[in-house]
PDB file of N, CA and C in Angstrom:
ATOM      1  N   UNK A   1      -9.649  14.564  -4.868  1.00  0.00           N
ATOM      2  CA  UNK A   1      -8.351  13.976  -5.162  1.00  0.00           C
ATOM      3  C   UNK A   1      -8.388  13.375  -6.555  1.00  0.00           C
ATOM      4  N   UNK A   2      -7.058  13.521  -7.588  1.00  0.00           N
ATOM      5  CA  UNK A   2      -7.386  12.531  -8.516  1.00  0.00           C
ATOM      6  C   UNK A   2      -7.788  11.538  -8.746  1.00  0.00           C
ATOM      7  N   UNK A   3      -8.463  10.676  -9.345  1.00  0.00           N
ATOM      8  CA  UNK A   3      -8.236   9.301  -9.269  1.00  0.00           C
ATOM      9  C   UNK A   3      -7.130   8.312  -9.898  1.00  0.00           C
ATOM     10  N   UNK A   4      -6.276   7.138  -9.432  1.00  0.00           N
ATOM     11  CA  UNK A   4      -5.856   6.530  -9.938  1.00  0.00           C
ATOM     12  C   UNK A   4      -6.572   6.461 -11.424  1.00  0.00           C
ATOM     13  N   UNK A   5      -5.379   6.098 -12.477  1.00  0.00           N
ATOM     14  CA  UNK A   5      -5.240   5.922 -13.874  1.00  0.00           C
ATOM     15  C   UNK A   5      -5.094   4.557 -14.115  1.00  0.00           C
ATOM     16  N   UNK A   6      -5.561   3.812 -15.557  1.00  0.00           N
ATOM     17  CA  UNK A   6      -4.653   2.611 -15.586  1.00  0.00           C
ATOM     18  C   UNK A   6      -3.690   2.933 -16.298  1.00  0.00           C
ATOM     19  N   UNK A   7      -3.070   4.311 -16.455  1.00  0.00           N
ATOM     20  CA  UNK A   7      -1.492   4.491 -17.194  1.00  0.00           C
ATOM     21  C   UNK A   7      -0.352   4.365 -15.688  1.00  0.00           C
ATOM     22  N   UNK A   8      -1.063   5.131 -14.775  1.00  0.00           N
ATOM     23  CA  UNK A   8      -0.566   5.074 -13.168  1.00  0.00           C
ATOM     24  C   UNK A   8      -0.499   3.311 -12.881  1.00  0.00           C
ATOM     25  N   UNK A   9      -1.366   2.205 -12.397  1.00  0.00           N
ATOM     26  CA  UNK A   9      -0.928   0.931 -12.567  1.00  0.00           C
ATOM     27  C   UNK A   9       0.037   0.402 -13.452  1.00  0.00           C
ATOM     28  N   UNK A  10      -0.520   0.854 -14.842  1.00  0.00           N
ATOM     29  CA  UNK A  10       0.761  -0.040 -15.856  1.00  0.00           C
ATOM     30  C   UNK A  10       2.145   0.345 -15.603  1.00  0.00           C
ATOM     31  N   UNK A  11       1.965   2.002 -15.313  1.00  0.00           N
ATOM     32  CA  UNK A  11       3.883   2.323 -14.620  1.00  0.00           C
ATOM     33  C   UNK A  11       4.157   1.231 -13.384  1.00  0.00           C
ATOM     34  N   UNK A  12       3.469   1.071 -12.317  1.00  0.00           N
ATOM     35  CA  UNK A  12       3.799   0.791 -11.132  1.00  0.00           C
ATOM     36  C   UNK A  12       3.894  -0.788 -11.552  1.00  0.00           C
ATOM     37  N   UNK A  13       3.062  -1.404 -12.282  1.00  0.00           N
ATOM     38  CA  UNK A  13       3.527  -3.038 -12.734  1.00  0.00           C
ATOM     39  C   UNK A  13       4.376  -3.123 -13.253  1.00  0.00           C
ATOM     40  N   UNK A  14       4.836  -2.210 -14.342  1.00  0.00           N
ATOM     41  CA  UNK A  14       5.791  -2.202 -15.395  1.00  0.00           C
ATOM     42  C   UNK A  14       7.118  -2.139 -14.668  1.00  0.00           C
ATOM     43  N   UNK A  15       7.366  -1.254 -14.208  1.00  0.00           N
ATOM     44  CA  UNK A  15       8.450  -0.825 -13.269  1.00  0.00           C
ATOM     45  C   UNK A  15       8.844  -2.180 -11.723  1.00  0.00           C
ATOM     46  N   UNK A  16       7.567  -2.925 -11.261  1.00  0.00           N
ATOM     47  CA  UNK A  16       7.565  -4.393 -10.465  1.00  0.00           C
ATOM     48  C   UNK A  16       7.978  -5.001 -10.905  1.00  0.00           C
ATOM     49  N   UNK A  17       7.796  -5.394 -12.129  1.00  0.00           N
ATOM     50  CA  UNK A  17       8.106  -6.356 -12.826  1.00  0.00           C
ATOM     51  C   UNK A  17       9.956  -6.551 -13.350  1.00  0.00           C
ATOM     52  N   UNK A  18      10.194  -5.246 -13.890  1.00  0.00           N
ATOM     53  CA  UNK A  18      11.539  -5.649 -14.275  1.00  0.00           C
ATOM     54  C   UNK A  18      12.210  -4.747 -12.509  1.00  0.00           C
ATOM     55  N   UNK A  19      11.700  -4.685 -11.678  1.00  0.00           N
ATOM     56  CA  UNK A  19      12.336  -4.861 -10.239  1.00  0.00           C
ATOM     57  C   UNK A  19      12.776  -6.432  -9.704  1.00  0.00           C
ATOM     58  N   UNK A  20      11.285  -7.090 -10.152  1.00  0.00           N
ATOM     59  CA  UNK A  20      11.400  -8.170  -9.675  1.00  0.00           C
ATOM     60  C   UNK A  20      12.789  -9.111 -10.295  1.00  0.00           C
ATOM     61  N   UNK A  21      12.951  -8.626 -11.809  1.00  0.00           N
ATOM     62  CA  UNK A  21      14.018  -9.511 -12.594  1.00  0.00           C
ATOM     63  C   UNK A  21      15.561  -9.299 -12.222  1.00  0.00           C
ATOM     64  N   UNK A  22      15.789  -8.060 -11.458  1.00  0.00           N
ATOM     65  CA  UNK A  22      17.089  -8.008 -10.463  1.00  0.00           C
ATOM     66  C   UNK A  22      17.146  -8.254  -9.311  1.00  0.00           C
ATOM     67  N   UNK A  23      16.091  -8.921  -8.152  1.00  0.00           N
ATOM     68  CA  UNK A  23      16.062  -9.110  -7.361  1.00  0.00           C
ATOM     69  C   UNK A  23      16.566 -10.961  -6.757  1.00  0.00           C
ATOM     70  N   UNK A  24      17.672 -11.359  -5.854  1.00  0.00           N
ATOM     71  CA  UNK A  24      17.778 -12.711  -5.735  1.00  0.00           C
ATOM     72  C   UNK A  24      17.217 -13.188  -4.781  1.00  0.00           C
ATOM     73  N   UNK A  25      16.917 -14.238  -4.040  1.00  0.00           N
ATOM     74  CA  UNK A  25      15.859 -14.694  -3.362  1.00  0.00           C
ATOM     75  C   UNK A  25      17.082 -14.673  -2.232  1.00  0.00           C
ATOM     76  N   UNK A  26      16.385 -14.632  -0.781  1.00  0.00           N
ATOM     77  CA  UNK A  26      17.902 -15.137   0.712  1.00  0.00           C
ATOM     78  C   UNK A  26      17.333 -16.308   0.734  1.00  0.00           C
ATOM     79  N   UNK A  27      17.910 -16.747   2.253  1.00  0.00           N
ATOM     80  CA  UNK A  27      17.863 -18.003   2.404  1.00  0.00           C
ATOM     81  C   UNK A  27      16.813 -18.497   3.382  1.00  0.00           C
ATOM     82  N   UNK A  28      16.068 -17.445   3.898  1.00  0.00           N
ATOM     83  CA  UNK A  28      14.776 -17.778   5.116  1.00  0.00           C
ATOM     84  C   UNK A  28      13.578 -17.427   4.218  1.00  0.00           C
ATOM     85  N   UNK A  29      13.204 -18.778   4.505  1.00  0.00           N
ATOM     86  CA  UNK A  29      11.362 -18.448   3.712  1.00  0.00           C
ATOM     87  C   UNK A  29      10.471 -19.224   4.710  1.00  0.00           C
ATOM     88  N   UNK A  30       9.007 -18.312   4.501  1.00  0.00           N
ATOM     89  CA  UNK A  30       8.549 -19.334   4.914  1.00  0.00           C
ATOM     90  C   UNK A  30       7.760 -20.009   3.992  1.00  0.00           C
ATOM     91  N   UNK A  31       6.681 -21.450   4.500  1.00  0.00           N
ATOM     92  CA  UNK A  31       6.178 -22.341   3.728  1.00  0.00           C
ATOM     93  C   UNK A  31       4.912 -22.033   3.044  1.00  0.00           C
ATOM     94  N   UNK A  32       4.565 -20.652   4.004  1.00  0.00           N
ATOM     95  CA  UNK A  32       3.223 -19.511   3.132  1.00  0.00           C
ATOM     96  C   UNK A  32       3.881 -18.742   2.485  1.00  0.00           C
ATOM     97  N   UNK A  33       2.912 -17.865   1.808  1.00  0.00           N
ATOM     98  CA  UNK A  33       3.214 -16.556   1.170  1.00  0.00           C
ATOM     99  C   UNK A  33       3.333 -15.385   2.452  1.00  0.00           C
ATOM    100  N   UNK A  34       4.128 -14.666   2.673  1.00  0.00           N
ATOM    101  CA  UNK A  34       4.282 -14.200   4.091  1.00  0.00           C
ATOM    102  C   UNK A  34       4.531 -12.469   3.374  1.00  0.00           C
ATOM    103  N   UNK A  35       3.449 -11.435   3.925  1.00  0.00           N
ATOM    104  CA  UNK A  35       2.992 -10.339   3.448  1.00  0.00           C
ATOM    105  C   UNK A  35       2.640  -9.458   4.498  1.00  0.00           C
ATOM    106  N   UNK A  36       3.527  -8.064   4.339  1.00  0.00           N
ATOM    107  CA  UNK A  36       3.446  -6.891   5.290  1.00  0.00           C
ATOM    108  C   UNK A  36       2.217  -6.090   4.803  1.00  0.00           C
ATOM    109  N   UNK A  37       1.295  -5.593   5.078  1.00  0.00           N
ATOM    110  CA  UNK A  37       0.646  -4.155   5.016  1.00  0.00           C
ATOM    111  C   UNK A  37       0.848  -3.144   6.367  1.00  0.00           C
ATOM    112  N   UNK A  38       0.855  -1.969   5.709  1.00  0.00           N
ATOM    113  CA  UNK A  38       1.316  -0.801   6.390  1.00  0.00           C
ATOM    114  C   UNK A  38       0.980   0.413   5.618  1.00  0.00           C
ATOM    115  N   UNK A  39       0.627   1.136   6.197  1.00  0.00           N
ATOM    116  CA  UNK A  39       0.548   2.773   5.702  1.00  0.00           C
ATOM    117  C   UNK A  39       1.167   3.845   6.418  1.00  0.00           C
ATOM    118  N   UNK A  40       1.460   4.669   5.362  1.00  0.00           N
ATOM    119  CA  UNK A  40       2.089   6.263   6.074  1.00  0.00           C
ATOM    120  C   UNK A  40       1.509   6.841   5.531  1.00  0.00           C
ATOM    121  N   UNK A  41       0.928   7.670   6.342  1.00  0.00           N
ATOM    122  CA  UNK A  41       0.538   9.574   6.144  1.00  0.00           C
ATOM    123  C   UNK A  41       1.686  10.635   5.437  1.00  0.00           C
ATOM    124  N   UNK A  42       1.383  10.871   4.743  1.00  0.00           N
ATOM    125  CA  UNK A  42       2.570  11.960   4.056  1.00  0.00           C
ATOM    126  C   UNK A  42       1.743  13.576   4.057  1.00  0.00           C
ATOM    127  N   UNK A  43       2.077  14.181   4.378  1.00  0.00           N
ATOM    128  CA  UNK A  43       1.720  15.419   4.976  1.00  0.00           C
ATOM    129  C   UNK A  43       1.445  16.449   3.670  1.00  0.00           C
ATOM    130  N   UNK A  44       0.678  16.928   3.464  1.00  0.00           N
ATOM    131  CA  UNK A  44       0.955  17.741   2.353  1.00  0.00           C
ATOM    132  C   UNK A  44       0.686  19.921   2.394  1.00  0.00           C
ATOM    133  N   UNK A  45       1.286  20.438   1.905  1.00  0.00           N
ATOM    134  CA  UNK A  45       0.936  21.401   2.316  1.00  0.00           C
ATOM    135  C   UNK A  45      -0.925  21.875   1.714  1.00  0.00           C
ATOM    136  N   UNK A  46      -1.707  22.505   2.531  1.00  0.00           N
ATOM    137  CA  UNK A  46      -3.133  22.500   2.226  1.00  0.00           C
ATOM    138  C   UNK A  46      -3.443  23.650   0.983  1.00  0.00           C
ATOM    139  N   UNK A  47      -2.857  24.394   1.016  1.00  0.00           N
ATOM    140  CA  UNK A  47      -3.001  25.835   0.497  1.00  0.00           C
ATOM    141  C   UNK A  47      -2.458  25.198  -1.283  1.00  0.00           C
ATOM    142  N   UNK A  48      -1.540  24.482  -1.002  1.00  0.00           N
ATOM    143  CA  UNK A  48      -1.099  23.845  -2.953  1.00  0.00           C
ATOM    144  C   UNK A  48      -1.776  23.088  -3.130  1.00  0.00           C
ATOM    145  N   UNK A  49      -2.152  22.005  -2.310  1.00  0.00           N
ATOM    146  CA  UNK A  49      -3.103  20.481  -2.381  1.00  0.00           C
ATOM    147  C   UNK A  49      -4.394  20.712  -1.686  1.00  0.00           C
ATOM    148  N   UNK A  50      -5.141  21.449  -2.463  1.00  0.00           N
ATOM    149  CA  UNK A  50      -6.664  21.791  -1.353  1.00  0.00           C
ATOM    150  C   UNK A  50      -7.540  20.469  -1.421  1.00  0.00           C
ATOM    151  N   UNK A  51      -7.375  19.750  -2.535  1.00  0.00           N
ATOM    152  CA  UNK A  51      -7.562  18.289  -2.405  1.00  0.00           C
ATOM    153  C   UNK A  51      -7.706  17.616  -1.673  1.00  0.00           C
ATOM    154  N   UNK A  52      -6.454  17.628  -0.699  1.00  0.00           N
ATOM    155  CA  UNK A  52      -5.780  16.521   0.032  1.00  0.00           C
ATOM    156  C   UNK A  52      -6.156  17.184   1.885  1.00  0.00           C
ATOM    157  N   UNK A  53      -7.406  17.439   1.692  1.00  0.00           N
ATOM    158  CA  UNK A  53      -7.882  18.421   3.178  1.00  0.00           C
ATOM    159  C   UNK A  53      -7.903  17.386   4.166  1.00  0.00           C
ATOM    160  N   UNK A  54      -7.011  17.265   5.602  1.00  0.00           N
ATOM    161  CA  UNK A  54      -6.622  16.024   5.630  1.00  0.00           C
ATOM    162  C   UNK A  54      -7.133  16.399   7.513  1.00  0.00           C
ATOM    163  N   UNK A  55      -6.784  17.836   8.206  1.00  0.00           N
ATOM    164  CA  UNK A  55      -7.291  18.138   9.084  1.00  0.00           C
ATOM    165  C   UNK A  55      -7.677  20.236   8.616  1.00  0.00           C
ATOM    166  N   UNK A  56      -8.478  20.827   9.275  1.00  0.00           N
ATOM    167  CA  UNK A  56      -9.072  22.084   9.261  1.00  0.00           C
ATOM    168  C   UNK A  56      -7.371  23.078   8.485  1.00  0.00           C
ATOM    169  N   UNK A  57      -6.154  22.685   8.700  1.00  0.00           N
ATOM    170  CA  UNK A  57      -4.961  23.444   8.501  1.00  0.00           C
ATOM    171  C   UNK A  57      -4.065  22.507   8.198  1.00  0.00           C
ATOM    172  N   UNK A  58      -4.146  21.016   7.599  1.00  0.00           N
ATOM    173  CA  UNK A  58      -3.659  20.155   7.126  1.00  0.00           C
ATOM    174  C   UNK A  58      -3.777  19.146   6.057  1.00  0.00           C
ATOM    175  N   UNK A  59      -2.838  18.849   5.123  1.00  0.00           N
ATOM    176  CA  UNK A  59      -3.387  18.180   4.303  1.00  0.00           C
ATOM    177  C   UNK A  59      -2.325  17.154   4.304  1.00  0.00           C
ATOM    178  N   UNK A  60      -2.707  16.248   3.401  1.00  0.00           N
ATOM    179  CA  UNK A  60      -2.314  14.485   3.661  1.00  0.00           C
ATOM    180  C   UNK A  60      -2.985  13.597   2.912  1.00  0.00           C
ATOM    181  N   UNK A  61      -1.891  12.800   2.314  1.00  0.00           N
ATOM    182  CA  UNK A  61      -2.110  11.762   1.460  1.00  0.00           C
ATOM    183  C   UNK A  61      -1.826  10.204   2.548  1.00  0.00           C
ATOM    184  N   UNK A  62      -2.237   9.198   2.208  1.00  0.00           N
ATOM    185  CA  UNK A  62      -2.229   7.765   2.866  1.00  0.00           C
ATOM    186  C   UNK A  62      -1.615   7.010   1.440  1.00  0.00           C
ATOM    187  N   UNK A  63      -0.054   6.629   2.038  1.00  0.00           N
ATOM    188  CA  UNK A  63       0.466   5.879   0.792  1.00  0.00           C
ATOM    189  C   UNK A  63       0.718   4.229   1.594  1.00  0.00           C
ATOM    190  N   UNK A  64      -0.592   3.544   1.212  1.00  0.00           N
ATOM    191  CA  UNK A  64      -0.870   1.693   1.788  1.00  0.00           C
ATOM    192  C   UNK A  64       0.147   0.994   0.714  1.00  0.00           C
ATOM    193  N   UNK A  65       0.974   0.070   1.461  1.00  0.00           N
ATOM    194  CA  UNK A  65       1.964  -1.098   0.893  1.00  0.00           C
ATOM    195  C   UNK A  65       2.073  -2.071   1.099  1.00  0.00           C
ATOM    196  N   UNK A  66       1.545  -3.170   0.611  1.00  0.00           N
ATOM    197  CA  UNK A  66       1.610  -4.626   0.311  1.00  0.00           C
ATOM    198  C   UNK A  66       3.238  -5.311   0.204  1.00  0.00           C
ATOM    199  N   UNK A  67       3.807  -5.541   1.393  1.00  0.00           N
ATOM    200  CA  UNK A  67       5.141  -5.416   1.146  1.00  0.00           C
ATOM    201  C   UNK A  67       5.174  -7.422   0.882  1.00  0.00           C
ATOM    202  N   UNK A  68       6.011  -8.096  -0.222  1.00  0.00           N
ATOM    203  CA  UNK A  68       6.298  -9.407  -0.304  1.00  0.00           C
ATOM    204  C   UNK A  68       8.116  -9.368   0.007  1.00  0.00           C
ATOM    205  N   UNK A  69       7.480 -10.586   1.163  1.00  0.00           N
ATOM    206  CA  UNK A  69       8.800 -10.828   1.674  1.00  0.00           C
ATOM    207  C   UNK A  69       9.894 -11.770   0.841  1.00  0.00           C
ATOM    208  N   UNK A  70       9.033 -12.618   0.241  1.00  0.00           N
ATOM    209  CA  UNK A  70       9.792 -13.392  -1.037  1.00  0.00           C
ATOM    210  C   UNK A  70      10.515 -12.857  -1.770  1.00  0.00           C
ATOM    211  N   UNK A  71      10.481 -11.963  -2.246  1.00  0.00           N
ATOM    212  CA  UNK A  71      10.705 -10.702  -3.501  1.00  0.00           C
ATOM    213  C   UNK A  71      11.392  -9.685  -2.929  1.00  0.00           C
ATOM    214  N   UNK A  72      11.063  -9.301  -1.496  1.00  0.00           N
ATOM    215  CA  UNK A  72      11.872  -7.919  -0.710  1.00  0.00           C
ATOM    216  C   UNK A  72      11.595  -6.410  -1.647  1.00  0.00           C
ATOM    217  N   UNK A  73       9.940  -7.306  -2.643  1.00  0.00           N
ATOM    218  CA  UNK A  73       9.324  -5.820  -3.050  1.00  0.00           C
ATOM    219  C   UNK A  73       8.315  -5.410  -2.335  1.00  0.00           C
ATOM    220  N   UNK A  74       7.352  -4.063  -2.668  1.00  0.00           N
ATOM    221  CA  UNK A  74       5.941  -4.449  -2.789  1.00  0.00           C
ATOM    222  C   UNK A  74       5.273  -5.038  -4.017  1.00  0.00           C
ATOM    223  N   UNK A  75       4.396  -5.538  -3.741  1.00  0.00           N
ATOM    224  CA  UNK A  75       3.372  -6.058  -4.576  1.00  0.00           C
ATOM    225  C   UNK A  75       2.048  -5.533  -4.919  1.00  0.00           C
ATOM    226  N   UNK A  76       1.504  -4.372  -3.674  1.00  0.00           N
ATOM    227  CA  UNK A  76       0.406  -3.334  -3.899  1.00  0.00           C
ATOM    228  C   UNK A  76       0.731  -2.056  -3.299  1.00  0.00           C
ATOM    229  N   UNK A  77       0.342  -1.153  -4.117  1.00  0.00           N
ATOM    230  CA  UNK A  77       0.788   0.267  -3.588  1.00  0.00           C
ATOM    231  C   UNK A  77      -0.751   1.143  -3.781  1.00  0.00           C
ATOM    232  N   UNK A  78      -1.156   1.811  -3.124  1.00  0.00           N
ATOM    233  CA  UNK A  78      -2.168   2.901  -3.642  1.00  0.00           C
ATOM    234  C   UNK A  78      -2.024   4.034  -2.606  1.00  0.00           C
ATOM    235  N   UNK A  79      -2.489   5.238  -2.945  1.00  0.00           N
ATOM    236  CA  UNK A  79      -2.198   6.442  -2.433  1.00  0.00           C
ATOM    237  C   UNK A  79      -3.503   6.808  -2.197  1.00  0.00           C
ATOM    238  N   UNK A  80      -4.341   7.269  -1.085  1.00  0.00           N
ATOM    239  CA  UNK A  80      -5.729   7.650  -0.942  1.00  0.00           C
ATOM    240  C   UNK A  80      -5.590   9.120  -0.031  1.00  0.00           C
ATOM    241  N   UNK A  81      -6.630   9.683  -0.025  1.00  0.00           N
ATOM    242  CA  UNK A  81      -7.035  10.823   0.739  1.00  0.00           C
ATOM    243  C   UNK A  81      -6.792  10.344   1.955  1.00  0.00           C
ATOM    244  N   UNK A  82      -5.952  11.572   2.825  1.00  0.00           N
ATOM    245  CA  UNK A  82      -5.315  11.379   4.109  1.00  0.00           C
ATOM    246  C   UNK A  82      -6.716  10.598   5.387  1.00  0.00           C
ATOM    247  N   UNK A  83      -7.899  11.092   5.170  1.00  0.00           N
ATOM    248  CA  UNK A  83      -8.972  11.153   5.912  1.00  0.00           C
ATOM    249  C   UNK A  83      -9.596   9.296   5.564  1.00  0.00           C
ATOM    250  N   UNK A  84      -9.040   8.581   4.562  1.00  0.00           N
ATOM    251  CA  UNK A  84      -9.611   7.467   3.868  1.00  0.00           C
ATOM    252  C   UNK A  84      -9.037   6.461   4.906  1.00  0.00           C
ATOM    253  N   UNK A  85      -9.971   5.366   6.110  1.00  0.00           N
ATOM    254  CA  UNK A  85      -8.967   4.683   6.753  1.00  0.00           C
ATOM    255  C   UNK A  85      -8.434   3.158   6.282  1.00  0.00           C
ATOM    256  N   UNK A  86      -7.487   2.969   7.060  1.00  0.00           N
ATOM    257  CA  UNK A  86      -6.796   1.950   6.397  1.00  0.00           C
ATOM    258  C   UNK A  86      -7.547   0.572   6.306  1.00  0.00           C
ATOM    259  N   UNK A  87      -8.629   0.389   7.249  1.00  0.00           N
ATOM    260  CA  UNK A  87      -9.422  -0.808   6.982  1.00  0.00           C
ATOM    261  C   UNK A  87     -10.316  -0.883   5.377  1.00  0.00           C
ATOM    262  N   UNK A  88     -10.657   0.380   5.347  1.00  0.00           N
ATOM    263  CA  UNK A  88     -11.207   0.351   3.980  1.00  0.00           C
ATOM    264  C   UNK A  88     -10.323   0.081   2.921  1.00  0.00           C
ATOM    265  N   UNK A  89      -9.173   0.051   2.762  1.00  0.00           N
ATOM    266  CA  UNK A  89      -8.156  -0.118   1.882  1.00  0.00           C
ATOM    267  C   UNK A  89      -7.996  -1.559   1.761  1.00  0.00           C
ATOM    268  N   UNK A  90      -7.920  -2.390   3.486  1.00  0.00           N
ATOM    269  CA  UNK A  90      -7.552  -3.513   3.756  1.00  0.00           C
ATOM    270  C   UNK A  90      -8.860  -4.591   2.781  1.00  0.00           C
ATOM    271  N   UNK A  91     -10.313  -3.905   3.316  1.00  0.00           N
ATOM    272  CA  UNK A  91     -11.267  -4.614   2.576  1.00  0.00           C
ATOM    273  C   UNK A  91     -11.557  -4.915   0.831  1.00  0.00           C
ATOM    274  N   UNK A  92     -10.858  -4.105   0.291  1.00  0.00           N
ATOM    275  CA  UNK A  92     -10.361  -4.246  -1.157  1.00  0.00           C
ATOM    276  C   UNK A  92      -9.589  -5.219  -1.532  1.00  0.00           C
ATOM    277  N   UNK A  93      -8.660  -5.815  -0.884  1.00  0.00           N
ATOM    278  CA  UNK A  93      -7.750  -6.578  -0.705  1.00  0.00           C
ATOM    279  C   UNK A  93      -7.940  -7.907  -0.881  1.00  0.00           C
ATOM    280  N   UNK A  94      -7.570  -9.204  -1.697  1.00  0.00           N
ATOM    281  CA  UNK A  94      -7.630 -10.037  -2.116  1.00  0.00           C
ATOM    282  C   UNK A  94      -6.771 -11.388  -1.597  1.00  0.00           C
ATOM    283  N   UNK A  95      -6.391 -12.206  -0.802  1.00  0.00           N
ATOM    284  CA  UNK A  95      -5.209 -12.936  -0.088  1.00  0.00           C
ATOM    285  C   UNK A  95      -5.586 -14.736  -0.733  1.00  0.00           C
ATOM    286  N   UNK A  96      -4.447 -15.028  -1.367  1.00  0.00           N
ATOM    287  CA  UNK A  96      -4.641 -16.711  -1.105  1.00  0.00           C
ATOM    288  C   UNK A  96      -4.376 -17.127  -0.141  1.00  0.00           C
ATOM    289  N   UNK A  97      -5.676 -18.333   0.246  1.00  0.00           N
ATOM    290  CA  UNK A  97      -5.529 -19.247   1.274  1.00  0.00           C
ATOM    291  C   UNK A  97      -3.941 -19.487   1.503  1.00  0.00           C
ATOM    292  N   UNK A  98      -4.201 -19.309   2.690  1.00  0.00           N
ATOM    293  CA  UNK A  98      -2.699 -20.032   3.712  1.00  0.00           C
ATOM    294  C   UNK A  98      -2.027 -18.223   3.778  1.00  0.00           C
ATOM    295  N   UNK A  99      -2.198 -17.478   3.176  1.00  0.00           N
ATOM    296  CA  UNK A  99      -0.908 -16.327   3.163  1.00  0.00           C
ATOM    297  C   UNK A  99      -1.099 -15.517   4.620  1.00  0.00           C
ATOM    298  N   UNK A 100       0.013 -15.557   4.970  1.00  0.00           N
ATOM    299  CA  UNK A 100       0.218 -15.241   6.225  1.00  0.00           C
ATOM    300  C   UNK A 100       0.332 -13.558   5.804  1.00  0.00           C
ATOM    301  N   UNK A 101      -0.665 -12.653   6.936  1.00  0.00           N
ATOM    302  CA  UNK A 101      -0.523 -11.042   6.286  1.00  0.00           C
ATOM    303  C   UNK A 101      -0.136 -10.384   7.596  1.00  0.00           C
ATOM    304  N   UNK A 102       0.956  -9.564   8.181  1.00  0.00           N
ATOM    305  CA  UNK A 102       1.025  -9.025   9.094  1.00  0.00           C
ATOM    306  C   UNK A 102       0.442  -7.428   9.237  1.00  0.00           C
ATOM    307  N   UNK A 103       0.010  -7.056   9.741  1.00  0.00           N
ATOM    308  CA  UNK A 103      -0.468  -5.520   9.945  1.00  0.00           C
ATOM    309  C   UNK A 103      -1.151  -4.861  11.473  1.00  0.00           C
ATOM    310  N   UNK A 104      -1.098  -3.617  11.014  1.00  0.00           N
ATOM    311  CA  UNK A 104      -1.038  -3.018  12.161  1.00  0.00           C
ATOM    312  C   UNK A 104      -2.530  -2.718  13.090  1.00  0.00           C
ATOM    313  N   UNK A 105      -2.700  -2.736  14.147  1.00  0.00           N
ATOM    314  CA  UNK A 105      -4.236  -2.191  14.473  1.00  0.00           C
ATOM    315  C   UNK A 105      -4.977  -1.365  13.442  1.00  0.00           C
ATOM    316  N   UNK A 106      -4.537  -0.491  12.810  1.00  0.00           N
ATOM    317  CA  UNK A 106      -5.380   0.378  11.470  1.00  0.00           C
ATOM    318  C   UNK A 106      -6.435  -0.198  10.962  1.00  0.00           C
ATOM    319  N   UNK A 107      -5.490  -1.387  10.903  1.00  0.00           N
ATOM    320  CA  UNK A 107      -6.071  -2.321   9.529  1.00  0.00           C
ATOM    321  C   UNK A 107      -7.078  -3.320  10.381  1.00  0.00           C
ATOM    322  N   UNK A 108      -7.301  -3.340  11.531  1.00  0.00           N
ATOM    323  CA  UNK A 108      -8.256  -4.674  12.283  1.00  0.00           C
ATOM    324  C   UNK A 108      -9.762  -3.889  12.103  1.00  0.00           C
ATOM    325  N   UNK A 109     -10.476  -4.523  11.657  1.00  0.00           N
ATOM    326  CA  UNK A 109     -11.808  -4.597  11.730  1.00  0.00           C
ATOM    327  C   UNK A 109     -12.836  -5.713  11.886  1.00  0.00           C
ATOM    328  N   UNK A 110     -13.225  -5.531  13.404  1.00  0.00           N
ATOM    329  CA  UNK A 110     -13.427  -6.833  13.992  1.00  0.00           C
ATOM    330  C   UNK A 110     -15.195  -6.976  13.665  1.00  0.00           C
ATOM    331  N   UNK A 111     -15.661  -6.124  12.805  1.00  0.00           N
ATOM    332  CA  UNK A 111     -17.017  -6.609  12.542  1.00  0.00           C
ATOM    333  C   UNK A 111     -17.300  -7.736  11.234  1.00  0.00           C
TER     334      UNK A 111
END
């Protein structure tokens, strides 16, 4: 698979950033930083993306999202090999004290 670029980050900050400058705040917050992770499988055909070999006649990318509820953006995005699981993604991951993170079984790794 390719690897992420830092021309690929600077688009995806660049582009957050003046997201973030049209975005207005509602009226429910909470008193943490309060943060979704989630991933989808995006399917890819195998025969164009031999890359992305995801099962024996399938291929697939994993696009993980750091969703901020403050903002009603994301805040982390990365795209990995369909076969890459989501705890390993989760362990990269950086949180300030107190931030409340919701996610799905994928992401539990109880060792």
């Amino acid at each position: 698979m390719p690897t992420n670029t830092s021309l690929d980050r600077n688009v995806f900050y660049q582009l957050l950033s003046r997201c973030r400058e049209g975005v207005g705040t509602h009226g429910f917050r909470f008193m943490s930083k309060f943060l979704t992770l989630d991933a989808t499988l995006i399917e890819l055909c195998p025969s164009v993306f031999d890359w992305a070999l995801y099962r024996r006649t399938k291929g697939a990318v994993n696009l993980h999202l750091l969703f901020e509820h403050q903002g009603s953006l994301p805040s982390f995005a990365v795209v990995t090999e369909g076969l890459v699981h989501e705890s390993r993604v989760a362990h990269s991951l950086w949180f300030e004290p107190g931030t409340i993170v919701v996610f799905d079984r994928g992401y539990a790794d109880y060792d």
